[in-house]
C-alpha atoms as a PDB file:
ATOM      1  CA  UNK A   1       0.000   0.000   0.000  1.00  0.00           C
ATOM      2  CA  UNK A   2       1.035   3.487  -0.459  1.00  0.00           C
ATOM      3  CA  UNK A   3       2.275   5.707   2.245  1.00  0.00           C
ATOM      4  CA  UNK A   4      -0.282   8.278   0.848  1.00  0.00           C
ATOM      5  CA  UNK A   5      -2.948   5.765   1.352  1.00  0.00           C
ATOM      6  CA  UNK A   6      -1.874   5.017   5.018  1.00  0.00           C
ATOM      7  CA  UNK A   7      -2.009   8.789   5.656  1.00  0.00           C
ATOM      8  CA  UNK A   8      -5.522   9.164   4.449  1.00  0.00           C
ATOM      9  CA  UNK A   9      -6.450   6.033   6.441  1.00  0.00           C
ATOM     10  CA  UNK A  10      -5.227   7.480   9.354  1.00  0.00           C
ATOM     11  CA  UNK A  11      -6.738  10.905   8.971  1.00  0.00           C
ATOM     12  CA  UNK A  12     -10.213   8.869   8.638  1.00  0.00           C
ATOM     13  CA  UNK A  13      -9.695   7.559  12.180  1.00  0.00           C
ATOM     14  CA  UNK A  14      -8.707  10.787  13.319  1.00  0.00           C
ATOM     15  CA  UNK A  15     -11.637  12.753  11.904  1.00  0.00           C
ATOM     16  CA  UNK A  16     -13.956   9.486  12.859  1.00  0.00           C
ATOM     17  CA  UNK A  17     -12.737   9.748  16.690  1.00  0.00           C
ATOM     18  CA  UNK A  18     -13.713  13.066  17.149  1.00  0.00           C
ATOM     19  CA  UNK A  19     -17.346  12.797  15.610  1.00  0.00           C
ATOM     20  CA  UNK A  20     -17.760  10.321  18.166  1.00  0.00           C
ATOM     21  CA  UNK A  21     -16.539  12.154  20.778  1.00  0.00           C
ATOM     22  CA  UNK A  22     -17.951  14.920  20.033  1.00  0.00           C
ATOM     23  CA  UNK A  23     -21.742  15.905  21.960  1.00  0.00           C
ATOM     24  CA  UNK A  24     -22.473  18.471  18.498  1.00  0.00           C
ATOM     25  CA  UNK A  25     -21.182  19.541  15.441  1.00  0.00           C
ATOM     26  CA  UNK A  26     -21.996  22.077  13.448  1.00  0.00           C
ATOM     27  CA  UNK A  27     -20.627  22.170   9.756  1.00  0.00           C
ATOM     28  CA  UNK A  28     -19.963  25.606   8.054  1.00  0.00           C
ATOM     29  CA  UNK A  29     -19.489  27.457   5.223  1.00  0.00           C
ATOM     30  CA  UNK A  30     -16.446  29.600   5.663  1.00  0.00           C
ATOM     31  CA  UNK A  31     -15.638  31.182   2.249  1.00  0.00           C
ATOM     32  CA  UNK A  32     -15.109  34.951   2.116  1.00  0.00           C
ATOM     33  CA  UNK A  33     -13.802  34.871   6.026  1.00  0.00           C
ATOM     34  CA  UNK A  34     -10.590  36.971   6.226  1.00  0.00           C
ATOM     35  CA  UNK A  35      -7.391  35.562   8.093  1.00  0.00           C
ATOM     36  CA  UNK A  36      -8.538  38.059  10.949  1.00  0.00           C
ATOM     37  CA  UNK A  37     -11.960  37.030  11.104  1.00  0.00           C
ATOM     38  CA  UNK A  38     -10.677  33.192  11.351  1.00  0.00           C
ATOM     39  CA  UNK A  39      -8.274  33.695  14.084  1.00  0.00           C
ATOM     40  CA  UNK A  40     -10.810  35.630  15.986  1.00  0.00           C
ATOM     41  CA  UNK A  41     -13.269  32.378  15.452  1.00  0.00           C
ATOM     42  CA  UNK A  42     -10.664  30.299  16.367  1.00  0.00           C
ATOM     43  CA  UNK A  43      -9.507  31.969  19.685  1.00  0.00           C
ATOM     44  CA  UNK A  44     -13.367  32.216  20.536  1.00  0.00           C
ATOM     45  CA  UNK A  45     -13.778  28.507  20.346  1.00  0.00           C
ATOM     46  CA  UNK A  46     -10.611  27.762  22.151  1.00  0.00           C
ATOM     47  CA  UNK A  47     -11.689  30.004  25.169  1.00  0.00           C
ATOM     48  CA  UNK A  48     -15.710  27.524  25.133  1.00  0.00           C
ATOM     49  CA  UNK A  49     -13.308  24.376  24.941  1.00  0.00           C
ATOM     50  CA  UNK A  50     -14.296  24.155  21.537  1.00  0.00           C
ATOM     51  CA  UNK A  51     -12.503  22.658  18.702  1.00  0.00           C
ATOM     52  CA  UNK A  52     -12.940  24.401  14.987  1.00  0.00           C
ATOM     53  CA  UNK A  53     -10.930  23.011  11.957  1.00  0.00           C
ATOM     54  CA  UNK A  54     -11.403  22.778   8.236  1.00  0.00           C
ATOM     55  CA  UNK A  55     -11.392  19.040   7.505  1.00  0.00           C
ATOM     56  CA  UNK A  56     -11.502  17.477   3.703  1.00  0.00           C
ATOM     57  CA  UNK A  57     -14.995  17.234   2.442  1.00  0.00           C
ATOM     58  CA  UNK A  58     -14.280  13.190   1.484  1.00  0.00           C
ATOM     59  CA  UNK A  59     -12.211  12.411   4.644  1.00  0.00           C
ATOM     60  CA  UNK A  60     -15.014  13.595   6.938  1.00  0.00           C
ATOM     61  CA  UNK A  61     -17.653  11.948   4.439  1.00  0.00           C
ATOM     62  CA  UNK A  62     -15.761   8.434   5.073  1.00  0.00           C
ATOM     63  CA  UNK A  63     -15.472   9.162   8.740  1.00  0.00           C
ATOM     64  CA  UNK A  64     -19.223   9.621   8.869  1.00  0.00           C
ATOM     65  CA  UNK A  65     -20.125   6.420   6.722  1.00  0.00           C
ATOM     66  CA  UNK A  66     -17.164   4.524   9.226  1.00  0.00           C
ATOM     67  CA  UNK A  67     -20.393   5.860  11.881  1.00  0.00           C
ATOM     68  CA  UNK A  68     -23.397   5.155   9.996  1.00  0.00           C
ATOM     69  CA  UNK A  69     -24.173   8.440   9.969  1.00  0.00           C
ATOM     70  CA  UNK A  70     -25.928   9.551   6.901  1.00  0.00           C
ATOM     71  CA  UNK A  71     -27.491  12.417   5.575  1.00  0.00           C
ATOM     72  CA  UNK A  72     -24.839  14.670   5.425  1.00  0.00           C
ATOM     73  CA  UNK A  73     -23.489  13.884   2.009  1.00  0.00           C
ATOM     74  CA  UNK A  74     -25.447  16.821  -0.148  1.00  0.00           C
ATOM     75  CA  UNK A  75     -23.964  19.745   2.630  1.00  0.00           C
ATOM     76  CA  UNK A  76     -20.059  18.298   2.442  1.00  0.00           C
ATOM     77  CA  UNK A  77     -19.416  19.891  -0.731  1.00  0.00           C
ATOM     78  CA  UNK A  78     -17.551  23.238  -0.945  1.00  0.00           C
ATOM     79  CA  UNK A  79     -15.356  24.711   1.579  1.00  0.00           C
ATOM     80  CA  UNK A  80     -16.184  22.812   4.933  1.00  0.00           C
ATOM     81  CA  UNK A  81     -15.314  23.699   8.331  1.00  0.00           C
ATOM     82  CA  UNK A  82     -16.098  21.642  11.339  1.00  0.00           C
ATOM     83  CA  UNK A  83     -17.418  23.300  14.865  1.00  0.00           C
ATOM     84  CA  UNK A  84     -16.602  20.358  17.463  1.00  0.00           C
ATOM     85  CA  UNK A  85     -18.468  20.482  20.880  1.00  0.00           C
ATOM     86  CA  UNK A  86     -16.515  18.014  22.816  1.00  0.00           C
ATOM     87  CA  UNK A  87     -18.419  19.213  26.663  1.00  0.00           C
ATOM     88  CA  UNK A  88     -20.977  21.288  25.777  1.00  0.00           C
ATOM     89  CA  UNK A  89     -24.326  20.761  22.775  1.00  0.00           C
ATOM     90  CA  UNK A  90     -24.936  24.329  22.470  1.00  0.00           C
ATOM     91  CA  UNK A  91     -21.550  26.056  22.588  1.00  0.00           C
ATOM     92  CA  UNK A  92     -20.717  25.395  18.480  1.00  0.00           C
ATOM     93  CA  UNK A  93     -23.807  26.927  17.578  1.00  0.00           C
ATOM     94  CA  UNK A  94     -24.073  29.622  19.942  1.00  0.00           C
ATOM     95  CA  UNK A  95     -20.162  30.310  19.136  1.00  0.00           C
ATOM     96  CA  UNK A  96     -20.862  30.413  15.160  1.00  0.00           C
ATOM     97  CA  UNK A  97     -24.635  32.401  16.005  1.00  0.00           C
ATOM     98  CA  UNK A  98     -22.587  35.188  18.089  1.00  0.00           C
ATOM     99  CA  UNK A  99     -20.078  35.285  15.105  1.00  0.00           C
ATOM    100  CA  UNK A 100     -22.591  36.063  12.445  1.00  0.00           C
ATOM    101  CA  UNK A 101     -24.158  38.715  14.894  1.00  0.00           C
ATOM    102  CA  UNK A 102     -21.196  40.331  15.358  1.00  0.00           C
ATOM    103  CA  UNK A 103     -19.585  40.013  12.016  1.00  0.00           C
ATOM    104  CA  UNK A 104     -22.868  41.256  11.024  1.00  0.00           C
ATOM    105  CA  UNK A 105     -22.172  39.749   7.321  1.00  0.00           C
ATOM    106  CA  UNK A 106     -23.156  36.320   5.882  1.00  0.00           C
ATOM    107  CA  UNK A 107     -19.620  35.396   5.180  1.00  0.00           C
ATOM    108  CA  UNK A 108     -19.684  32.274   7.649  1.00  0.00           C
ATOM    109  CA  UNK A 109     -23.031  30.389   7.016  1.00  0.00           C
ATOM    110  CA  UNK A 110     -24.363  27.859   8.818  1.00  0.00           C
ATOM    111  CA  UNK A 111     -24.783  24.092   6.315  1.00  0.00           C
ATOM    112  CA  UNK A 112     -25.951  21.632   8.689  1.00  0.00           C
ATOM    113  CA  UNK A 113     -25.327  20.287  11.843  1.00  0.00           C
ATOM    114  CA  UNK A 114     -24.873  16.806  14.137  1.00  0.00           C
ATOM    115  CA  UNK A 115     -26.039  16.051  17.337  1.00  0.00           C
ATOM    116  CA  UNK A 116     -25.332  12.632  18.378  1.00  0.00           C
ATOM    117  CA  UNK A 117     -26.433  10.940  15.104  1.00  0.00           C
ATOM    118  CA  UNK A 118     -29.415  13.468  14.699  1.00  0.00           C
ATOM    119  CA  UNK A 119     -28.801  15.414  11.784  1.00  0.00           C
ATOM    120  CA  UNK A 120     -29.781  19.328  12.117  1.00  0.00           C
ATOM    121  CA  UNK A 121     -30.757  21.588   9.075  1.00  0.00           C
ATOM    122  CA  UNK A 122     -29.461  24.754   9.480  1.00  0.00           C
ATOM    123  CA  UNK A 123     -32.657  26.528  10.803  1.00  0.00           C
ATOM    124  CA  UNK A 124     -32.500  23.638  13.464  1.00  0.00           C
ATOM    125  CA  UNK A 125     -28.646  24.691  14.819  1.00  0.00           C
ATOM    126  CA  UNK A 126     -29.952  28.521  14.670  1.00  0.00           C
ATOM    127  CA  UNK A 127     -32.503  27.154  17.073  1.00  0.00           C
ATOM    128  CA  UNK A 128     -29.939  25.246  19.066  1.00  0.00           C
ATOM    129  CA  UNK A 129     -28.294  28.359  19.698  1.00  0.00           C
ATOM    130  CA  UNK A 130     -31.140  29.795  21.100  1.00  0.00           C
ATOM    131  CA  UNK A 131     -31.224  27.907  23.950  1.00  0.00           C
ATOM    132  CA  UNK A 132     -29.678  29.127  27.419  1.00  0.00           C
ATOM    133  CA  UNK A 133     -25.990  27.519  28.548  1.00  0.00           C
ATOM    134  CA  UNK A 134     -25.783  24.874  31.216  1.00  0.00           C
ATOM    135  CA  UNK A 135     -25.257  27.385  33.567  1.00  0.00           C
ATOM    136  CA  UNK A 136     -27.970  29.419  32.858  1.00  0.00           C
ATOM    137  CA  UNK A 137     -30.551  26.769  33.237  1.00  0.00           C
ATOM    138  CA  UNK A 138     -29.388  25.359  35.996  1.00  0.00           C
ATOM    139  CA  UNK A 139     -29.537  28.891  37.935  1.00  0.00           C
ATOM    140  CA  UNK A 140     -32.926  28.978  36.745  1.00  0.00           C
ATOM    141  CA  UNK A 141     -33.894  25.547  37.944  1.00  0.00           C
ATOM    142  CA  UNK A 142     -32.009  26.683  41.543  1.00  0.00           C
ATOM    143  CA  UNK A 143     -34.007  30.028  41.431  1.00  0.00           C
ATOM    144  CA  UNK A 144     -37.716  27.672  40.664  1.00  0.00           C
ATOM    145  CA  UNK A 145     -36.886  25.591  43.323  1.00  0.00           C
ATOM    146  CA  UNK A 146     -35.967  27.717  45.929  1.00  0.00           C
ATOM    147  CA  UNK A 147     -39.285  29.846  45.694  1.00  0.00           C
ATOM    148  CA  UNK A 148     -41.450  26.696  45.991  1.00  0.00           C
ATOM    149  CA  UNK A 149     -39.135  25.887  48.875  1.00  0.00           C
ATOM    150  CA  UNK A 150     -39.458  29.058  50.106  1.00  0.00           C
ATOM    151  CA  UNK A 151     -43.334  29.179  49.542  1.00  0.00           C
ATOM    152  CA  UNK A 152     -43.628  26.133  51.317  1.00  0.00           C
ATOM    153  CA  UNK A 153     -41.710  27.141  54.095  1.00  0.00           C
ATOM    154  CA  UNK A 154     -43.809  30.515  54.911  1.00  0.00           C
ATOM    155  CA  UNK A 155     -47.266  28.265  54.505  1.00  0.00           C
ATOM    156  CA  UNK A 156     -45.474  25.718  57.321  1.00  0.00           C
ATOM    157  CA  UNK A 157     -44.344  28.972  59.410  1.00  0.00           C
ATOM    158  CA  UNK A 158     -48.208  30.724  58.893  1.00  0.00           C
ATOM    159  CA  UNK A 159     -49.758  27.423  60.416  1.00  0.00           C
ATOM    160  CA  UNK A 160     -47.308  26.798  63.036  1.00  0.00           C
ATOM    161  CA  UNK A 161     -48.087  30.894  64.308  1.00  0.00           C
ATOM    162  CA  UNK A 162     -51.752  29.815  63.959  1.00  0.00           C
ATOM    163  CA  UNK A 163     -51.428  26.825  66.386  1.00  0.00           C
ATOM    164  CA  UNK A 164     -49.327  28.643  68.592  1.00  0.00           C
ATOM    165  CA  UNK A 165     -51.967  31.972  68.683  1.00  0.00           C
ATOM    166  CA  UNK A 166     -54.881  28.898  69.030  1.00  0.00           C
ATOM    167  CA  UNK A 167     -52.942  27.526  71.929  1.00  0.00           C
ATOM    168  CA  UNK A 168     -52.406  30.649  73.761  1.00  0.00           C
ATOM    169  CA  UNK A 169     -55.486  32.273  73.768  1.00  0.00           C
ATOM    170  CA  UNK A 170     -57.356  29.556  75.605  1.00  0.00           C
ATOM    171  CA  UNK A 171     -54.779  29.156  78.287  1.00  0.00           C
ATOM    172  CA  UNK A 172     -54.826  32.487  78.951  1.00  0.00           C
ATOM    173  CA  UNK A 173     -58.673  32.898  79.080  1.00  0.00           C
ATOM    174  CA  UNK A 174     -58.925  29.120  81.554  1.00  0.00           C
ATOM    175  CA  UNK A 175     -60.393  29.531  84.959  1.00  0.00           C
ATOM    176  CA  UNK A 176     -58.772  28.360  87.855  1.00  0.00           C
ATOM    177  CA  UNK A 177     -59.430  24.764  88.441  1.00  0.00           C
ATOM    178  CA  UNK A 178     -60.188  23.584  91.883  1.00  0.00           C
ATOM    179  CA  UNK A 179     -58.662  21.215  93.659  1.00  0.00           C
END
């Protein structure tokens, strides 16, 4: 076999490990992106612990079938870069949404995107990147639960002032027993 063919094989592995490591991906369009405009996408996803790279349209194709993931095969044509969320679902789409919004241009747009073997259309990841991070829903879920908890707590502390009022007042109105 041919060194070159080895390479390739390896790259296929490569590209095949990360799709399945990867919790989303979101495939892209980057032609017309300046060098500046990549490096700034680059450093954002390195500071959300997420991985962007532009990956051969036929490597990444192979590394998909190697998954049994299909679907993708009409999108992987034309210049193809790869948003990988390794941690987080959202953070690739919100990372490439916040681009676009603050690029304000339609260099970079959105082709399609993975999550787990689910297959997203590109209105579908603009959608994804609606929704709040981790952090933010779990604040929210924290902030629910502590006003029922803290509902529940002044209903228990109203009847337990309503016993102790009900308890008083008769004591204190009592006559004398005799003995």
């Amino acid at each position: 076999m041919s060194n070159n063919l080895e390479l390739k094989k390896q790259a296929v592995s490569e590209i095949t490990k990360k799709f399945q490591d990867a919790k989303s991906v979101v495939v892209v369009n980057y032609s017309g992106l300046t060098v500046e405009q990549v490096t700034a996408l680059r450093a954002q996803c390195r500071a959300a612990k997420v991985e962007y790279c532009v990956l051969k349209n036929t490597l990444a194709r192979r590394a998909l079938d190697d998954l049994n993931i299909t679907g993708l095969d009409d999108v992987l044509n034309g210049p193809s870069a790869f948003v990988f969320g390794m941690e987080d679902v959202v953070a690739p789409a919100k990372i490439i949404s916040e681009f676009v919004d603050k690029a304000k241009t339609e260099v970079i747009k959105v082709k399609a995107g993975l999550m787990g073997t689910e297959i997203l259309d590109a209105a579908k990841v603009t959608e994804l990147a609606s929704v709040p991070s981790r952090e933010v829903l779990l604040a929210r879920l924290l902030g629910s639960l502590q006003s029922s908890i803290g509902g529940f707590v002044r209903v228990l502390d109203a009847i337990a002032k309503k016993q102790t009022e009900g308890d008083a007042a008769p004591a204190a109105e009592a006559e004398p027993v005799e003995a």
